[in-house]
Protein backbone atom coordinates (compact mmCIF):
# COMPACT_ATOMS: atom_id res chain seq x y z
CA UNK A 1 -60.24 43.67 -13.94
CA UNK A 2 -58.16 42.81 -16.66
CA UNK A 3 -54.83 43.21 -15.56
CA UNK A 4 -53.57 46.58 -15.46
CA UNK A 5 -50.79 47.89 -13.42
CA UNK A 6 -53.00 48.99 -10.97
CA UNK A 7 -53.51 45.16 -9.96
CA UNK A 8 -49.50 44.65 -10.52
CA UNK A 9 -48.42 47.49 -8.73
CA UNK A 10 -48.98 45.96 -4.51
CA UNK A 11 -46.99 43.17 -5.51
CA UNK A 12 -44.23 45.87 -6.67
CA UNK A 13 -44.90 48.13 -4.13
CA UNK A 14 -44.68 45.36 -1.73
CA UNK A 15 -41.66 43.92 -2.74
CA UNK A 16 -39.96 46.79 -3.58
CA UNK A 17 -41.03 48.56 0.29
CA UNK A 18 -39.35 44.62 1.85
CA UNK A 19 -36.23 45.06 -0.47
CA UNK A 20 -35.23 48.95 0.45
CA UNK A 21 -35.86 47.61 4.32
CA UNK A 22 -34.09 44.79 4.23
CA UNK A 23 -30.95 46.40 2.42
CA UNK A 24 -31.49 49.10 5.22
CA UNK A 25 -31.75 46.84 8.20
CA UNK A 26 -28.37 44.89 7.30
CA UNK A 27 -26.32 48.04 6.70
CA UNK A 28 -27.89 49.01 9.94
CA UNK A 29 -26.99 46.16 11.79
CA UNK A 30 -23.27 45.60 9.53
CA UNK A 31 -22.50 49.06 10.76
CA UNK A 32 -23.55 48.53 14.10
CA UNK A 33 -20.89 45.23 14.42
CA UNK A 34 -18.16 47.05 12.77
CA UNK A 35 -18.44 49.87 15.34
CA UNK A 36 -17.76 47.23 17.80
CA UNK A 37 -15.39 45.72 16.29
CA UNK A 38 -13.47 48.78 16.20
CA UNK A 39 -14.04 49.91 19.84
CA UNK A 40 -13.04 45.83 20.49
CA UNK A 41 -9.82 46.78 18.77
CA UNK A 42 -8.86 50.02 20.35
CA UNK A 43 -8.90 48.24 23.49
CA UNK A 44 -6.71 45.20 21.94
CA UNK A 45 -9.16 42.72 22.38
CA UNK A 46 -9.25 40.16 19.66
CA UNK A 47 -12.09 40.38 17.26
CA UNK A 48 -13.06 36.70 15.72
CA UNK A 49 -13.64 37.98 12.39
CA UNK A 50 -15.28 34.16 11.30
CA UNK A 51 -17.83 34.36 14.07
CA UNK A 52 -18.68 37.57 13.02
CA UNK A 53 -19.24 36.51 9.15
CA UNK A 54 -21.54 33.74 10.30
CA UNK A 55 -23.52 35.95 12.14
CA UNK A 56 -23.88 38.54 9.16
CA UNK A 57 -24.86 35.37 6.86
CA UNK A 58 -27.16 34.33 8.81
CA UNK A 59 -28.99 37.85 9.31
CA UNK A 60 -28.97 38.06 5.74
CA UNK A 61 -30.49 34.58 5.05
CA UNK A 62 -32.88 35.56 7.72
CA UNK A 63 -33.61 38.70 5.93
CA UNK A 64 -33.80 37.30 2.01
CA UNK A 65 -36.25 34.54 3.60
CA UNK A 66 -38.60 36.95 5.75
CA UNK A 67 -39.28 38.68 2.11
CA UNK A 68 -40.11 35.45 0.47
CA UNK A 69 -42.59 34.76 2.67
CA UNK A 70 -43.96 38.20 2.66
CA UNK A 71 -44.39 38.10 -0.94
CA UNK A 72 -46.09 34.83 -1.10
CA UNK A 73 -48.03 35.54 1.91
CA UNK A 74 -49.41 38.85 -0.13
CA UNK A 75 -49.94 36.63 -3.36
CA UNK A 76 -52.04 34.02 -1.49
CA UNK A 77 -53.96 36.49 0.56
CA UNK A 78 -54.64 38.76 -2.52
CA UNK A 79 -55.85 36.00 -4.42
């Protein structure tokens, strides 16, 4: 093998599959604490807008680490 795309291309596929998933799950999960944060606010209870930041940060740190190890995972078991 001399290092066509064909050997680049699971390491693309790969990372580009974790990227489009991971943007997907936190809009998924954004849009599912916004919705109730608005129904919290129709009812006029107070939504702690901090709390819910660190918990978004931490999904996404979550998320951004999950595809680091996938890729490196792939590279060392590909190798």
């Amino acid at each position: 093998m001399n290092g066509s795309w064909i050997n680049i291309f699971p390491y693309f596929a790969g990372a580009f599959k974790l990227i489009v998933l991971g943007i997907g799950g936190y809009l998924a999960i954004k849009w599912h604490f916004d919705e109730e944060a608005r129904v919290r606010e129709e009812k006029g209870v107070v939504f702690d807008r901090s709390n819910y930041m660190k918990k978004m940060a931490m999904i996404l740190v979550c998320l951004v680490t999950l595809v680091i190890l996938v890729i490196y995972a792939t590279n060392w078991y590909l190798d």
